[in-house]
C-alpha atoms as a PDB file:
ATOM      1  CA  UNK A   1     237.589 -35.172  21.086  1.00  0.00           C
ATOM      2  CA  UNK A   2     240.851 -37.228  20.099  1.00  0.00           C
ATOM      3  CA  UNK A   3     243.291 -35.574  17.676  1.00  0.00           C
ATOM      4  CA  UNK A   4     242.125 -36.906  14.395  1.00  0.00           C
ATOM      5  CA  UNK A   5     244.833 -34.795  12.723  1.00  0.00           C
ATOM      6  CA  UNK A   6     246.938 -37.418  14.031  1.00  0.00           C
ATOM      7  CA  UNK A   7     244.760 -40.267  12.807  1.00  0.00           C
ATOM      8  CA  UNK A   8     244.533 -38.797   9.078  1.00  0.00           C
ATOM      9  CA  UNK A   9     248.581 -38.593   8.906  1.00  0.00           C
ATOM     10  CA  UNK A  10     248.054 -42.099   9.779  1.00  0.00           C
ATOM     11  CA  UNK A  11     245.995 -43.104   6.651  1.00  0.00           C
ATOM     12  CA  UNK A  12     247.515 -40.680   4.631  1.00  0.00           C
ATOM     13  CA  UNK A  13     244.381 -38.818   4.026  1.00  0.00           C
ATOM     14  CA  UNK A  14     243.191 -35.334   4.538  1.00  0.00           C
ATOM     15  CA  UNK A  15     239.464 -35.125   5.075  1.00  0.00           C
ATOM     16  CA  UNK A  16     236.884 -32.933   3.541  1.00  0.00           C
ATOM     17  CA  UNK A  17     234.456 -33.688   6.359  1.00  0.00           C
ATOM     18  CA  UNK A  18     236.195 -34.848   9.149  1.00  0.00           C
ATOM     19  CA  UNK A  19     232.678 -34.984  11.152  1.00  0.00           C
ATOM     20  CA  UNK A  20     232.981 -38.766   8.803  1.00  0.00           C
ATOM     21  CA  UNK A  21     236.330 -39.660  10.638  1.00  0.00           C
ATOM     22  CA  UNK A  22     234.608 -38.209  14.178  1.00  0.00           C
ATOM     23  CA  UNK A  23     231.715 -40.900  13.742  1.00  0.00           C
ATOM     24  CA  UNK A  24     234.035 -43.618  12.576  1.00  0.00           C
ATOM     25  CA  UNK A  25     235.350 -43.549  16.248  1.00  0.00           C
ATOM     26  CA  UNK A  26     232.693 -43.207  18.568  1.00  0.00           C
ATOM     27  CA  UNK A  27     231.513 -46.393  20.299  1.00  0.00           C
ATOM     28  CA  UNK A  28     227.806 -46.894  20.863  1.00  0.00           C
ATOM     29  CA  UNK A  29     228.325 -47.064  24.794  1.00  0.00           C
ATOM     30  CA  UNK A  30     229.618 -43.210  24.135  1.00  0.00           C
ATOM     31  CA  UNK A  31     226.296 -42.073  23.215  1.00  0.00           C
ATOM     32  CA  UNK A  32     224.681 -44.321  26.034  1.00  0.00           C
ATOM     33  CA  UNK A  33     226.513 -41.661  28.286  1.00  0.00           C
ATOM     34  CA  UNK A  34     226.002 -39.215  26.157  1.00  0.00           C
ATOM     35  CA  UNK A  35     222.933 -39.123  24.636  1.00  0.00           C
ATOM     36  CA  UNK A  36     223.039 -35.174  23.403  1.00  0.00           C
ATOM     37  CA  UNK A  37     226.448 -35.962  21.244  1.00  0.00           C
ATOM     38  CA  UNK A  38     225.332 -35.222  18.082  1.00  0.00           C
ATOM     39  CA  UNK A  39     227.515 -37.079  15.372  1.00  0.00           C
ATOM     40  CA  UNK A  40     226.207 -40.618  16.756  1.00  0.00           C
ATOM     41  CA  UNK A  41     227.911 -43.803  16.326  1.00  0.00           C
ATOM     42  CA  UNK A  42     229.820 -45.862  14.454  1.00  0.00           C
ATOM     43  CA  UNK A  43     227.680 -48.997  13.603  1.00  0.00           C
ATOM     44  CA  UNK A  44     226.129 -47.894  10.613  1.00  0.00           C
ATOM     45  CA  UNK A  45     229.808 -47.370   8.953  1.00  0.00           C
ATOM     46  CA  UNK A  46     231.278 -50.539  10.315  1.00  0.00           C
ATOM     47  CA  UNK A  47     228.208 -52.198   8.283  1.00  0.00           C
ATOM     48  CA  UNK A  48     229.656 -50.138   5.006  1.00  0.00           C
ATOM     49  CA  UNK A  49     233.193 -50.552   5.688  1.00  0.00           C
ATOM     50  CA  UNK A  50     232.479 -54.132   5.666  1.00  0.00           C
ATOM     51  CA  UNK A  51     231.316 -54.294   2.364  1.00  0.00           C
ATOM     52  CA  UNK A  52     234.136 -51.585   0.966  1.00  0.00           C
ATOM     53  CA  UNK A  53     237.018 -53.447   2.441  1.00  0.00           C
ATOM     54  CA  UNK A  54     235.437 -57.068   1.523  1.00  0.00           C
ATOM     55  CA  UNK A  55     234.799 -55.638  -2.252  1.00  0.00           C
ATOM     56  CA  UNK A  56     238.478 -53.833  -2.017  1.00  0.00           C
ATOM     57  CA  UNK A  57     240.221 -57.041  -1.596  1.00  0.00           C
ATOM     58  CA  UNK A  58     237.722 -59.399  -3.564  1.00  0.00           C
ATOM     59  CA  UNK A  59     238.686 -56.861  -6.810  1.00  0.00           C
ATOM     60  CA  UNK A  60     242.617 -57.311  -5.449  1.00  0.00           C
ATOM     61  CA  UNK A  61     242.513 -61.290  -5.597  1.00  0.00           C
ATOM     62  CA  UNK A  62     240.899 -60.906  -8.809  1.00  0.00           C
ATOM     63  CA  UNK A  63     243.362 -58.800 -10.856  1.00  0.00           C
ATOM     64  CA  UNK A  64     246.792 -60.204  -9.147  1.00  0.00           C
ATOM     65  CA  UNK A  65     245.928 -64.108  -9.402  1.00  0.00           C
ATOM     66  CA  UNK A  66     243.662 -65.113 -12.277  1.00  0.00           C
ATOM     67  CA  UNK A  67     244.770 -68.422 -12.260  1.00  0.00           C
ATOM     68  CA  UNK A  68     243.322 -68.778  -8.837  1.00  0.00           C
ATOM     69  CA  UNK A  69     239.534 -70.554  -8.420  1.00  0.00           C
ATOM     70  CA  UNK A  70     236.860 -69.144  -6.658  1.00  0.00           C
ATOM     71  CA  UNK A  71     237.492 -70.732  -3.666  1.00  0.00           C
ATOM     72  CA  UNK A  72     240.755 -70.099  -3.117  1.00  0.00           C
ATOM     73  CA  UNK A  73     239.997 -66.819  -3.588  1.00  0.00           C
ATOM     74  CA  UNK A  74     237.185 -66.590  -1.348  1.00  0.00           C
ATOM     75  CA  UNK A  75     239.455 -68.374   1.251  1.00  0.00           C
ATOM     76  CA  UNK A  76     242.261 -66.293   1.674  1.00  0.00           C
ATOM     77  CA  UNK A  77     239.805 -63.221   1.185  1.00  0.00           C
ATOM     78  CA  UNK A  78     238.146 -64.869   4.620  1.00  0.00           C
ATOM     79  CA  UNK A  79     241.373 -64.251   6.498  1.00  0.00           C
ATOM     80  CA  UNK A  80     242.300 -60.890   5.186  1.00  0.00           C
ATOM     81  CA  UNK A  81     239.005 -59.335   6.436  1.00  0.00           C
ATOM     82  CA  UNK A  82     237.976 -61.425   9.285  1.00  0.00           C
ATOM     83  CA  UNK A  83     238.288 -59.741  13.089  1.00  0.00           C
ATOM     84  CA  UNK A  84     241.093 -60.565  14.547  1.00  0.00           C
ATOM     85  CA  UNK A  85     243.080 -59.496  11.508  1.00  0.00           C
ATOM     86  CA  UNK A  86     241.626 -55.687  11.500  1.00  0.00           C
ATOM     87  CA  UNK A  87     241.805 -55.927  15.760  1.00  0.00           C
ATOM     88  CA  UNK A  88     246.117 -56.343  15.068  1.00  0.00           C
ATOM     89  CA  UNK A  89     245.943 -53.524  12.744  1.00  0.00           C
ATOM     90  CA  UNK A  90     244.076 -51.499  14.310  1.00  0.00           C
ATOM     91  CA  UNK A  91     246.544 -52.160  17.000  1.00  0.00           C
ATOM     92  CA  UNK A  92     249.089 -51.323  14.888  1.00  0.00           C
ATOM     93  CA  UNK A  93     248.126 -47.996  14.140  1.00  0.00           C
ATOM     94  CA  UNK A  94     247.000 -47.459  17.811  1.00  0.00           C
ATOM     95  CA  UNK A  95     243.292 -46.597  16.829  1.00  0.00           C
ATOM     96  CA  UNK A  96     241.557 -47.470  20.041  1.00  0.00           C
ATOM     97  CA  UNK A  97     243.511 -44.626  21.586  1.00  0.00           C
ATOM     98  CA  UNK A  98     241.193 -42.482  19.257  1.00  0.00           C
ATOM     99  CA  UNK A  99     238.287 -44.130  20.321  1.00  0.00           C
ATOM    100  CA  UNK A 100     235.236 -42.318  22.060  1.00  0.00           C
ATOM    101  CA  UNK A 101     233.865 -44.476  24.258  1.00  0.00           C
ATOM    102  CA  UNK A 102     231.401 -44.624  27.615  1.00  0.00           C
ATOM    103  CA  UNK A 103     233.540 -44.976  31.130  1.00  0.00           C
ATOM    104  CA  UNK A 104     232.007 -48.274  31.630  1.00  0.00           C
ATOM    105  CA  UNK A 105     233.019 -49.912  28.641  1.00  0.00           C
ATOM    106  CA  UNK A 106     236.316 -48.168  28.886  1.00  0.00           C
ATOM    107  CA  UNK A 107     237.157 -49.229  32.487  1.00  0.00           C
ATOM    108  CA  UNK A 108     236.425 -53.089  30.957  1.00  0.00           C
ATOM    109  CA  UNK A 109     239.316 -52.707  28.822  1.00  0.00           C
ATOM    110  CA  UNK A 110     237.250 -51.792  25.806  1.00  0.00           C
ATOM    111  CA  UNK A 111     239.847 -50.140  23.681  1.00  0.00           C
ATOM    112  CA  UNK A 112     241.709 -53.057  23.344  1.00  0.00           C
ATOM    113  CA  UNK A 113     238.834 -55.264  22.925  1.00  0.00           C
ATOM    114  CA  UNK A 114     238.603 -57.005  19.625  1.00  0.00           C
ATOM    115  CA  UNK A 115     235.379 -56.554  18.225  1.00  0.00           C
ATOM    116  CA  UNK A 116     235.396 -52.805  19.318  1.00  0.00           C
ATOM    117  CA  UNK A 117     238.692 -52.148  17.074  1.00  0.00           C
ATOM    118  CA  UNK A 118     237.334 -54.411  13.940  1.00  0.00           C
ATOM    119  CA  UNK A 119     234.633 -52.454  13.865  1.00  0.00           C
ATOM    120  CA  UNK A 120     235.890 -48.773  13.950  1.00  0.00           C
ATOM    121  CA  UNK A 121     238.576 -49.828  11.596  1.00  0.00           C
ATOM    122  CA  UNK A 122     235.898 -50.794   9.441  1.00  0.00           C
ATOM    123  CA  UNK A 123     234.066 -47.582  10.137  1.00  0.00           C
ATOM    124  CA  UNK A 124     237.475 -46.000   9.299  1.00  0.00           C
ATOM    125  CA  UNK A 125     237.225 -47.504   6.254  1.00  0.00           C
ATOM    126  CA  UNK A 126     234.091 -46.038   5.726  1.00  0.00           C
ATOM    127  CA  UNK A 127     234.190 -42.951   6.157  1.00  0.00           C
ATOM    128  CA  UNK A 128     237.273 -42.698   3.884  1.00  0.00           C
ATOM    129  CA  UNK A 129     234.570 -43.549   0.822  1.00  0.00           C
ATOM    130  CA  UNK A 130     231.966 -42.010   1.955  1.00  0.00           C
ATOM    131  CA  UNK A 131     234.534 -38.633   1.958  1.00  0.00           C
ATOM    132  CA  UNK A 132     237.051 -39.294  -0.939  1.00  0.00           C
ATOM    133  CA  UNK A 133     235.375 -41.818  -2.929  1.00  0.00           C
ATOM    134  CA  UNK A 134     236.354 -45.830  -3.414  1.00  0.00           C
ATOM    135  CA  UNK A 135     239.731 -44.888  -4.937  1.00  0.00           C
ATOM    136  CA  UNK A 136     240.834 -43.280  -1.844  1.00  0.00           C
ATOM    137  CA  UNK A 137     239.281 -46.209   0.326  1.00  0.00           C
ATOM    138  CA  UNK A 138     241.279 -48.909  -1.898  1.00  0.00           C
ATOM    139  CA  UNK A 139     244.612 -47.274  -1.297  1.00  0.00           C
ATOM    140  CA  UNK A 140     243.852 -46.620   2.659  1.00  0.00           C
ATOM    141  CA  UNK A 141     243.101 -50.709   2.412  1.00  0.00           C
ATOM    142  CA  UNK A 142     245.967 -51.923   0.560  1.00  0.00           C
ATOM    143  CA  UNK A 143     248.193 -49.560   2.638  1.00  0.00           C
ATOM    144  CA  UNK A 144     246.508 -50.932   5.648  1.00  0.00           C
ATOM    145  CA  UNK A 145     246.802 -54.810   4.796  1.00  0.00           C
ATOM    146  CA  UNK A 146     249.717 -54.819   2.921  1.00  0.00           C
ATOM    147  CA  UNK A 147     251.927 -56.711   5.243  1.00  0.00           C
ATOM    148  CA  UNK A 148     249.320 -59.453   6.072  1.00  0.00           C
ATOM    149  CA  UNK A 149     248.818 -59.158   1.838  1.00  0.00           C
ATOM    150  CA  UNK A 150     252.344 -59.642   1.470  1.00  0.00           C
ATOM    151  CA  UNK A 151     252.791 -62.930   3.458  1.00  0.00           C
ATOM    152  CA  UNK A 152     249.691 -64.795   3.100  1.00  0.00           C
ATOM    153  CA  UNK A 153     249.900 -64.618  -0.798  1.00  0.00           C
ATOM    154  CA  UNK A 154     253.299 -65.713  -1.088  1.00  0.00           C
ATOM    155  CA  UNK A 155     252.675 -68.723   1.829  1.00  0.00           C
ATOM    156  CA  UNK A 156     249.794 -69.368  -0.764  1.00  0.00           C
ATOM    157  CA  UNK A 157     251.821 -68.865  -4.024  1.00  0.00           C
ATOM    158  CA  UNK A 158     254.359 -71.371  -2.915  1.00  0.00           C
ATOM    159  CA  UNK A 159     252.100 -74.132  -1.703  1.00  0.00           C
ATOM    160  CA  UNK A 160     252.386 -77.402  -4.135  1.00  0.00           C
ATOM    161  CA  UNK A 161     249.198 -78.961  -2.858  1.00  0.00           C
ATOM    162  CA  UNK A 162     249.571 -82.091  -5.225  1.00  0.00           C
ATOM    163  CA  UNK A 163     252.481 -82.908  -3.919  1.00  0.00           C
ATOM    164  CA  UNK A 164     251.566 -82.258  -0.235  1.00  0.00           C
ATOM    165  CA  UNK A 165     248.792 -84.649  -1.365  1.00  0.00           C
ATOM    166  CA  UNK A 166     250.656 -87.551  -2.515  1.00  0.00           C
ATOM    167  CA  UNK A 167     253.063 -87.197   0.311  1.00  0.00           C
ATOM    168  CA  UNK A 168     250.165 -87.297   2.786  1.00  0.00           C
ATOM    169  CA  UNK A 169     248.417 -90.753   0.686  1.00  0.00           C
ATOM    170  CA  UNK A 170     251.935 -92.325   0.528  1.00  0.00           C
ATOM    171  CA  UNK A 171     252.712 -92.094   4.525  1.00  0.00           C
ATOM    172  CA  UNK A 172     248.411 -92.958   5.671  1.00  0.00           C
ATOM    173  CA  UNK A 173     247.009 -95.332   2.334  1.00  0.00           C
ATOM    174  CA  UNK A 174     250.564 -96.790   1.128  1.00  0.00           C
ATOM    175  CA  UNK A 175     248.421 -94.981  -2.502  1.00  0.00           C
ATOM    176  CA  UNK A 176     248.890 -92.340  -4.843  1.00  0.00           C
ATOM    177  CA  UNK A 177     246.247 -90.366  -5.628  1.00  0.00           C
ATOM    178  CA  UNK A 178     245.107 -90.461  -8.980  1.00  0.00           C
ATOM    179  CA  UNK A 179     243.387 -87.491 -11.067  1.00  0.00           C
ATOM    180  CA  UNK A 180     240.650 -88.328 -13.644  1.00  0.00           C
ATOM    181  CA  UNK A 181     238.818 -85.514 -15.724  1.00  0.00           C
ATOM    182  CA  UNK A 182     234.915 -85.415 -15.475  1.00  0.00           C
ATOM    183  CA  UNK A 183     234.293 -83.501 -18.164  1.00  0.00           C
ATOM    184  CA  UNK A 184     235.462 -80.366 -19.982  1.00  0.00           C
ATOM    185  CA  UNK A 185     232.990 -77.346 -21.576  1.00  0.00           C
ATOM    186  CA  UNK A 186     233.228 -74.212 -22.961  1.00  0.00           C
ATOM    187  CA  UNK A 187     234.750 -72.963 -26.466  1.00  0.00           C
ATOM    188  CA  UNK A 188     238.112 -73.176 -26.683  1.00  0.00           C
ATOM    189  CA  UNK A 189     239.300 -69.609 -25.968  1.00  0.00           C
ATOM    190  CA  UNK A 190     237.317 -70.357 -22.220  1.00  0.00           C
ATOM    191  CA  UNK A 191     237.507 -73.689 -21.220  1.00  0.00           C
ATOM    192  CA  UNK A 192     236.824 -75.483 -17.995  1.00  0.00           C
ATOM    193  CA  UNK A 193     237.527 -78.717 -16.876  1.00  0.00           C
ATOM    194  CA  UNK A 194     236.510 -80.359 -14.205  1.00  0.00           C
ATOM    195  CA  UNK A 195     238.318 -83.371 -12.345  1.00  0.00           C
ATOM    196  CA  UNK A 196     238.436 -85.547  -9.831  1.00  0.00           C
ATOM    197  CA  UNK A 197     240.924 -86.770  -7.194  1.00  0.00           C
ATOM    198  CA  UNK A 198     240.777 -90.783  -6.586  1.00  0.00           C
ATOM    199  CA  UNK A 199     242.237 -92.508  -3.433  1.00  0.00           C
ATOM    200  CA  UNK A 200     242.205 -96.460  -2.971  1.00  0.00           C
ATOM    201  CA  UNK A 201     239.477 -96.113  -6.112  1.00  0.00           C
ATOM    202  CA  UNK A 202     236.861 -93.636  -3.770  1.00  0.00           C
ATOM    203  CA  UNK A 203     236.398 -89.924  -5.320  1.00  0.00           C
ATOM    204  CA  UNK A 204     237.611 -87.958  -2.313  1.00  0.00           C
ATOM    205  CA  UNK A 205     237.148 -84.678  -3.953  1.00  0.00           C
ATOM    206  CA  UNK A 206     236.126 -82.759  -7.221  1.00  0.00           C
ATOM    207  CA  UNK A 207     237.306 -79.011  -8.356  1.00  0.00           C
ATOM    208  CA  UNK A 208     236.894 -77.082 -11.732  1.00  0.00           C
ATOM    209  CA  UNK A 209     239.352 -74.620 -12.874  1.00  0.00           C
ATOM    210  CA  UNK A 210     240.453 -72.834 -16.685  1.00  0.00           C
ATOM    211  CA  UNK A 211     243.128 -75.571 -17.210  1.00  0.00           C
ATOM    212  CA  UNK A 212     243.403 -79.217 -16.018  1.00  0.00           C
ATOM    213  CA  UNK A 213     246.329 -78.313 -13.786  1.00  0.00           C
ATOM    214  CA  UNK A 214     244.190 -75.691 -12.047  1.00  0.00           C
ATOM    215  CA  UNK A 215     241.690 -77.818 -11.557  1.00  0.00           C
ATOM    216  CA  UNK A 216     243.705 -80.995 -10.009  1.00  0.00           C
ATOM    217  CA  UNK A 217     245.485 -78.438  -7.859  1.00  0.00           C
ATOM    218  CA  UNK A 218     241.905 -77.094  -6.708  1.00  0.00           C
ATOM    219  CA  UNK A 219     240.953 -81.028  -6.357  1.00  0.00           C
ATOM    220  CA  UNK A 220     244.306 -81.794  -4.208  1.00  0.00           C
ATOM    221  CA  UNK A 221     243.751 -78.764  -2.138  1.00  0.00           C
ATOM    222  CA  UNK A 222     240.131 -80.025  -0.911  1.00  0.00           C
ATOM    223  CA  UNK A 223     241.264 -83.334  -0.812  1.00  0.00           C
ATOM    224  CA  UNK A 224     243.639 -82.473   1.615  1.00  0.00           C
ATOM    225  CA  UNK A 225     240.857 -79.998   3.455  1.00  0.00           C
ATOM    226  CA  UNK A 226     239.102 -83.398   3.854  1.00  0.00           C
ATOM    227  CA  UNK A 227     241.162 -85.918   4.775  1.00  0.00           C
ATOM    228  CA  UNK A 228     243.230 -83.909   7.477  1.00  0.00           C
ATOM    229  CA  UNK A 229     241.595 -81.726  10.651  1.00  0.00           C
ATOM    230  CA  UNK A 230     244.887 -79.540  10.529  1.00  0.00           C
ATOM    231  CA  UNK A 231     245.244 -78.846   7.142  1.00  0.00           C
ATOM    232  CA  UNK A 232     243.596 -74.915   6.969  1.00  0.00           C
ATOM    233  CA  UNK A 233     245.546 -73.483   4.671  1.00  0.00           C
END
């Protein structure tokens, strides 16, 4: 069994059941080999750790940018949990050298593989709820993603997609786009407006948000999804 004394300095927890941390590592191809090992494997988890970690930064988004829509949020919530993120940190913090796995899936390079490191981070992740609670998991995450936190948010913060718009309708149409308001509801104290983005007099794209600025930035931002293959942002 790998040192997971080492592996709890690493979170910067201390387990009350580290037989939680001793799944969280142990590949399915381990009990293949080894059918008797009684802690099993870490699927189950990875399926919880999922949710905890997707939840964990869903909340984040929420509090730290209000004025950002639902989409944006869900976007940049898409690259902070998807694989190949958790794979390079669970490189980081050398986790598949803690991994349990069976020879053949070792000897195929498994403990660098991708998928394999995704999902025992995400196991990780569970089995710091399961022990601690979600407070505990919530720090282990925003200690864990901080650095990818840190620079996609402010690459996001400083993006002025209106103006990225225009400059892109200018150089392609010879146009400026033009921003028209479809309707607005709501009482005052919570109101939403919806508008629409206009290009050579076709509706390109349509976005609601709490203030007509949100909203035409929204608009711009999936106008510019739309009319350019290499615009991901």
């Amino acid at each position: 069994m790998p040192d997971i004394a080492e592996l709890q300095k690493t979170l910067g927890v201390s387990f009350k059941r580290p037989a939680l941390l001793e799944q969280a590592i142990v590949h399915s191809s381990y009990i293949n080999e080894n059918p008797a090992y009684n802690l099993g494997h870490n699927e189950r988890m990875e399926f919880l750790g999922d949710a905890v970690l997707s939840f964990v930064v869903a909340d984040k988004l929420y509090r730290e940018f209000p004025d950002f829509s639902e989409g944006r949020m869900t976007r940049l919530r898409a690259v902070l949990v998807r694989g190949d993120t958790l794979a390079k940190i669970a490189r980081n913090i050398k986790l598949g050298n803690f991994l349990l796995m069976g020879k053949g899936e070792e000897s195929s390079g498994g403990r660098n593989k991708a998928a394999n490191l995704a999902g025992a981070l995400e196991a990780v992740i569970a089995a710091v709820y399961l022990d601690l609670g979600a407070k505990a998991a919530a720090k282990v995450v925003h200690g864990l993603l901080a650095k990818d936190w840190q620079k996609l948010t402010s690459l996001e913060a400083d993006i002025d997609y209106k103006s990225k718009l225009q400059e892109f309708t200018q150089s392609k149409y010879q146009s400026t786009p033009v921003y028209r308001l479809v309707s607005e509801s709501g009482p005052d104290h919570k109101k939403v407006f919806q508008i629409k983005v206009i290009i050579n007099k076709k509706t390109i794209a349509a976005a609601e948000g709490k203030s007509k600025k949100m909203a035409e930035t929204e608009a711009a931002r999936l106008a510019l999804q739309k009319l350019t293959d290499d615009f991901t942002v």
